[in-house]
Protein backbone atom coordinates (compact mmCIF):
# COMPACT_ATOMS: atom_id res chain seq x y z
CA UNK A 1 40.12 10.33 2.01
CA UNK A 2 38.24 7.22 2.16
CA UNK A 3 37.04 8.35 6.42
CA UNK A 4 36.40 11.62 4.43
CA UNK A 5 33.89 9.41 2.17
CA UNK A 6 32.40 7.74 4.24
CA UNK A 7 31.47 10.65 6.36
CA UNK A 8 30.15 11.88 3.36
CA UNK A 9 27.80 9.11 2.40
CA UNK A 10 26.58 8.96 6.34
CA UNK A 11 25.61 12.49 6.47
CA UNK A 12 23.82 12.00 3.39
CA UNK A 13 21.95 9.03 4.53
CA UNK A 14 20.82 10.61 7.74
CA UNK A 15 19.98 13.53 5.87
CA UNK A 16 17.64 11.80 3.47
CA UNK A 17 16.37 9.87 6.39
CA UNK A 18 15.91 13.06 8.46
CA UNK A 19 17.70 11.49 11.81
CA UNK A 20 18.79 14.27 13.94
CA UNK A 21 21.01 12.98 16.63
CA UNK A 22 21.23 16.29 18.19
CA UNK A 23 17.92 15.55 19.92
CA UNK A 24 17.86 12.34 22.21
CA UNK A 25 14.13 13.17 23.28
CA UNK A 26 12.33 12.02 20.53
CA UNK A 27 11.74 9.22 18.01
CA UNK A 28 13.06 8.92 14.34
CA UNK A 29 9.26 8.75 12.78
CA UNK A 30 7.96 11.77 14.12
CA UNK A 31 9.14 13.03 10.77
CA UNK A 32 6.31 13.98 8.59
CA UNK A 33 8.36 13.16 5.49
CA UNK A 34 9.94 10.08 6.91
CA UNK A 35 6.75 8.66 7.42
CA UNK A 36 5.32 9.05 3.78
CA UNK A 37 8.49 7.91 2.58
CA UNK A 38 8.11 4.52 4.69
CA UNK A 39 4.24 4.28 3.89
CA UNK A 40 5.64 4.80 -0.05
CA UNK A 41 8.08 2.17 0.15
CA UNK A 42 6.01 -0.35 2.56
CA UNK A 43 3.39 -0.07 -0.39
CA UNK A 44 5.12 -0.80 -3.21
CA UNK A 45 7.66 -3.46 -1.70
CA UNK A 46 4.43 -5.51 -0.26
CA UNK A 47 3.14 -7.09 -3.73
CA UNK A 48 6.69 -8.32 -4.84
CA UNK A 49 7.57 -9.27 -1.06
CA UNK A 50 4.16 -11.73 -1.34
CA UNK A 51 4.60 -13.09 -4.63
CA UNK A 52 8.41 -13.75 -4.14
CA UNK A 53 8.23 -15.35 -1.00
CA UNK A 54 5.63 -17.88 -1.91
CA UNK A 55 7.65 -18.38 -4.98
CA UNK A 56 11.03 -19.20 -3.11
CA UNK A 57 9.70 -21.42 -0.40
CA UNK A 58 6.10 -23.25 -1.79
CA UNK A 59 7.92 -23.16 -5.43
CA UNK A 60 4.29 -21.52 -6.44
CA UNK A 61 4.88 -19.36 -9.35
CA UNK A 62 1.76 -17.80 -10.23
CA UNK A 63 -0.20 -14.81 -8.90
CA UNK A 64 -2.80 -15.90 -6.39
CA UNK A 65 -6.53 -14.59 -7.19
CA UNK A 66 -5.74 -11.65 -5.00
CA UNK A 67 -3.36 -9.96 -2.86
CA UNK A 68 -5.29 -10.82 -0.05
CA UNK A 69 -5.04 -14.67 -0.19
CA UNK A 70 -1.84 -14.55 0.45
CA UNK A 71 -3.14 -14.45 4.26
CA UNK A 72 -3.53 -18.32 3.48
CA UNK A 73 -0.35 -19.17 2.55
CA UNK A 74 3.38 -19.39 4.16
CA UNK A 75 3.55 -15.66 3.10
CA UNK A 76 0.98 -14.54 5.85
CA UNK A 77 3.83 -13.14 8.59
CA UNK A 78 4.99 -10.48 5.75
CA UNK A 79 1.53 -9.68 4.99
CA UNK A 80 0.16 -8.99 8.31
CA UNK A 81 3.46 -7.34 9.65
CA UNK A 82 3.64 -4.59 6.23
CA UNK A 83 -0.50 -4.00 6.65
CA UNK A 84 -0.28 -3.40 10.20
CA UNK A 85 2.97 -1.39 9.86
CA UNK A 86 1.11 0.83 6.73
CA UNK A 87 -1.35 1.08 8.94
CA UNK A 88 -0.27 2.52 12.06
CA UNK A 89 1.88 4.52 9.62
CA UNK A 90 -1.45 6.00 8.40
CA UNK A 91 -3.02 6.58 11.70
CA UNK A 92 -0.08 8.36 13.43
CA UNK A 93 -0.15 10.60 10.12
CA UNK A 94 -1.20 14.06 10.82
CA UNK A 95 0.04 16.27 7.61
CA UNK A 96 -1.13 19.86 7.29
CA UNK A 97 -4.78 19.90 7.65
CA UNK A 98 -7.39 18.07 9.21
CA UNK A 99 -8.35 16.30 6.13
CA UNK A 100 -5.67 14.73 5.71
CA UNK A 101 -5.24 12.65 9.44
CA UNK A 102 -8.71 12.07 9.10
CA UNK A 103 -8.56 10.10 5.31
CA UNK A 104 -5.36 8.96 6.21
CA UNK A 105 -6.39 7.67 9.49
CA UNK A 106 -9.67 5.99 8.24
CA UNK A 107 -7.44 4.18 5.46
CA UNK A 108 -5.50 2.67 8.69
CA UNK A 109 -8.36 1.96 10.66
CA UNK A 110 -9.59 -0.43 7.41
CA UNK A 111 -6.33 -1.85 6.34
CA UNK A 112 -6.20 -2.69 10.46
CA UNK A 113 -10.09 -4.47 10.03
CA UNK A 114 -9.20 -6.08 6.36
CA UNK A 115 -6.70 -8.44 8.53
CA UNK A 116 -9.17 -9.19 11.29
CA UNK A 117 -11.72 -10.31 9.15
CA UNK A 118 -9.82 -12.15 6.29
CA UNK A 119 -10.88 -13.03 2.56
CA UNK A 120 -11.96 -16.37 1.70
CA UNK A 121 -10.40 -19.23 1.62
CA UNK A 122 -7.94 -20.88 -0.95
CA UNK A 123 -8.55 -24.71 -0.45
CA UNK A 124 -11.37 -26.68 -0.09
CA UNK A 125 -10.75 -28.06 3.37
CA UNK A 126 -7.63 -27.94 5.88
CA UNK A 127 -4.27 -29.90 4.13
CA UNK A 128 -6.33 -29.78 0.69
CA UNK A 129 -3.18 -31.45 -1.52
CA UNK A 130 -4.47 -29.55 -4.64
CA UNK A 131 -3.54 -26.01 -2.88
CA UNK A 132 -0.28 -27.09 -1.28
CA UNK A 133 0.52 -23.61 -0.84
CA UNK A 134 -1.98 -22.70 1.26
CA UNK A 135 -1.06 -23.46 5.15
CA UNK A 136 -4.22 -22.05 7.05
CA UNK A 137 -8.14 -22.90 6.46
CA UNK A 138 -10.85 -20.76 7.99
CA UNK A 139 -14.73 -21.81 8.29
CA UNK A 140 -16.25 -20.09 5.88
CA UNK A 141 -18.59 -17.13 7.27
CA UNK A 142 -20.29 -15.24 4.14
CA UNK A 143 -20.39 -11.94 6.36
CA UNK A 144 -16.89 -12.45 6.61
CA UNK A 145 -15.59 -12.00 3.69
CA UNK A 146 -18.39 -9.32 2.32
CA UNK A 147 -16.96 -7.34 5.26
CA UNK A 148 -13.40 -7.72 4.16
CA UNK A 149 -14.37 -6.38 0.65
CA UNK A 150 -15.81 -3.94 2.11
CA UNK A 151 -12.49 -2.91 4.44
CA UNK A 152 -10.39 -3.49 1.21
CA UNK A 153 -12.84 -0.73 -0.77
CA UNK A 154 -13.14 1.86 1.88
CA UNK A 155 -8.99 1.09 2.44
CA UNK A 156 -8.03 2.15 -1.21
CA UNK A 157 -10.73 4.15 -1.79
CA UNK A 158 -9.04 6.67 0.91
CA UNK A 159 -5.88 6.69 -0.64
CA UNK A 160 -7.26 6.93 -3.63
CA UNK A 161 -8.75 10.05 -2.70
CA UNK A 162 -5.69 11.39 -0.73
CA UNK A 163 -3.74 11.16 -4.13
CA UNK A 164 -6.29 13.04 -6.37
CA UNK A 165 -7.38 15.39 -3.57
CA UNK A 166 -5.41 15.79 -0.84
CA UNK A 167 -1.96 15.44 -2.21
CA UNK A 168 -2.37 17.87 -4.97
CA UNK A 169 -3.20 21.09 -2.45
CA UNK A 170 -1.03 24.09 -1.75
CA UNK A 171 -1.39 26.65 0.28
CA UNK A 172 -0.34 28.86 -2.70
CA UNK A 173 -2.48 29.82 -5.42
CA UNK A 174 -1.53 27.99 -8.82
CA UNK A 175 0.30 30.94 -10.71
CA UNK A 176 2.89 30.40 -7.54
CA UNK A 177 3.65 27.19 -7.79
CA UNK A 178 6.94 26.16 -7.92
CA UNK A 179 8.13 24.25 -11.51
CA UNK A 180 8.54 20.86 -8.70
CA UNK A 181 5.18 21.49 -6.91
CA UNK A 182 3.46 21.19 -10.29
CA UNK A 183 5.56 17.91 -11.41
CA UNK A 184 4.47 15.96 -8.53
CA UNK A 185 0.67 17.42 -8.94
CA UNK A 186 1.01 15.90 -12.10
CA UNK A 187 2.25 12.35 -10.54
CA UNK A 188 -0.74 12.60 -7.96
CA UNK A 189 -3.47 12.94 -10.78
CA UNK A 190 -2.06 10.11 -13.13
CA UNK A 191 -1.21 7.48 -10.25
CA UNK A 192 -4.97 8.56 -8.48
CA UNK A 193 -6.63 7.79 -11.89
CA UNK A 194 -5.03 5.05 -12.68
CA UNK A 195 -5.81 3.57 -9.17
CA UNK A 196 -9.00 4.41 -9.42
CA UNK A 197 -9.15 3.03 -13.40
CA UNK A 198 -7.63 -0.36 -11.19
CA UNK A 199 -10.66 -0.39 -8.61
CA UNK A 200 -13.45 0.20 -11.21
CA UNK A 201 -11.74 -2.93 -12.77
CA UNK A 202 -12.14 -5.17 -9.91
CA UNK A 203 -15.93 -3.51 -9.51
CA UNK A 204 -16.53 -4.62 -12.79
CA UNK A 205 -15.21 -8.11 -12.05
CA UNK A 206 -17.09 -8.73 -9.00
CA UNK A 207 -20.43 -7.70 -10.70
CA UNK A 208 -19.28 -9.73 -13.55
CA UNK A 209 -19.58 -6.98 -16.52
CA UNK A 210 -16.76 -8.81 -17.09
CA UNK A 211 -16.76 -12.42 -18.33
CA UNK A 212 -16.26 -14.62 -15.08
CA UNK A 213 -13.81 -16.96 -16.64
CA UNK A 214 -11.55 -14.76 -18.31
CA UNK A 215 -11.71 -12.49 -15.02
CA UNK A 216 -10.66 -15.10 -12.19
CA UNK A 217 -8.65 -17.31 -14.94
CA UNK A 218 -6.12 -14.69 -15.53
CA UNK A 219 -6.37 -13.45 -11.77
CA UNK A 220 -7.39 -10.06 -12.13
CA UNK A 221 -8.15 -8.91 -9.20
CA UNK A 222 -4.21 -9.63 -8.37
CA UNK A 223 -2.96 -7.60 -11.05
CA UNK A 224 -5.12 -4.30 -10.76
CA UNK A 225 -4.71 -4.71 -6.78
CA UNK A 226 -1.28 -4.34 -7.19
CA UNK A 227 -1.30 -1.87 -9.77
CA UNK A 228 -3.43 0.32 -7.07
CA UNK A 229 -1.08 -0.45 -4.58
CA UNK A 230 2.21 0.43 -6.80
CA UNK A 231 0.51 3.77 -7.65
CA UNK A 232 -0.15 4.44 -4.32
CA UNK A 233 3.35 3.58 -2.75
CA UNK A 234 4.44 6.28 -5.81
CA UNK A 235 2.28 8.90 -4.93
CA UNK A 236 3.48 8.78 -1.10
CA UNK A 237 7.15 8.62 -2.02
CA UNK A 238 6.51 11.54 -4.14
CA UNK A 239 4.70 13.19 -1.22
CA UNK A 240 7.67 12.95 0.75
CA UNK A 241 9.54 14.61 -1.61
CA UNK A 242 11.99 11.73 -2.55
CA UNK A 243 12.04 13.07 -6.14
CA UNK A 244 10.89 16.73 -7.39
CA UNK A 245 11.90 18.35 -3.64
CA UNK A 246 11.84 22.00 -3.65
């Protein structure tokens, strides 16, 4: 009974993973859905990842002024390994239609040049003892970091657009829909507006329509960074069908 089980819960697992050991010529992530699932879950695990880590080992237990200072700090490895692994993701992903490699691949491309050319810094100068968290100083280059913004826009932007756009096509018209097809439509247009909602937000910040102190005091770029990011890891577990499959 309890082989019987097991079996079971395997063949469930590898069925929800889409491993077909029938085949021994090709490769696990040549799955379509197995990639959007990873990209999904690689999105919305890499906010908590970077916030826990630094918490457990620098004992720093407040949100940085964005998700991209954590490249500073003894969190860097898990930032640069889940960015470059969402980003090959993205480049290798083809979907149905040419649209879709092409957004998806230019969102990789981006995430790929965000890590090359990183944000600025979080001390003052190298071993600065009032950012004890911070383990790696860079000479400041204005160009730099305008570029990085720049990567970090065009980055979300596409993703952003894959949700609203992209993700919400059929090849059916809309009174043949299925009841499940609609549901995640419905997830696509909330999580792309509120991303979208999240990057006007940051916009606003940077031009500072938003009072300056009450923006970088409470760290808002952080916050609506990772609420962009949490919508998008949704909106590509969705896409794989994780929930609402036909």
């Amino acid at each position: 009974m309890n082989k019987e089980k097991k079996q079971n819960s395997t063949s469930k697992m590898q069925k929800m993973l889409h491993l077909d050991y029938r085949r021994d010529d090709d490769i696990w992530l040549t799955n379509t859905q197995t990639l959007r699932r990873l990209i999904g879950v690689l999105g919305i695990a890499l906010p908590i990842l970077l916030f826990a880590f630094l918490w457990i080992t620098a004992e720093h237990a407040s949100a940085l002024e964005s998700i991209s200072h954590y490249y500073f700090t003894r969190a860097n490895p898990i930032f640069i390994i889940v960015v470059s692994i969402m980003a090959i993701f993205l480049m290798v992903y083809k979907g149905r239609e040419p649209i879709d490699f092409y957004m998806s691949f230019i969102a990789g491309v981006f995430a790929i040049l965000l890590l090359l050319f990183p944000t600025d810094n979080i001390a003052i100068t190298c071993c600065d003892a009032d950012a004890a968290y911070s383990v790696t100083y860079i000479q400041d280059n204005v160009w730099r970091v305008r570029f990085h913004y720049i990567a970090a826009a065009i980055f979300l932007l596409s993703l952003n657009y894959m949700s609203l756009f992209v993700f919400t096509k059929s090849n059916k018209p809309k009174t043949e829909l299925t009841k499940e097809k609609k549901q995640r439509n419905a997830i696509y247009k909330i999580t792309g507006t509120i991303m979208f909602c999240a990057l006007l937000v940051i916009m606003l910040g940077l031009l500072k329509v938003i009072p300056e102190d009450f923006y970088y005091q409470n760290h808002i770029t952080f916050w609506m960074e990772t609420v962009a990011i949490e919508c998008f890891g949704i909106a590509w577990l969705v896409k794989g069908e994780t929930i609402f499959t036909d």
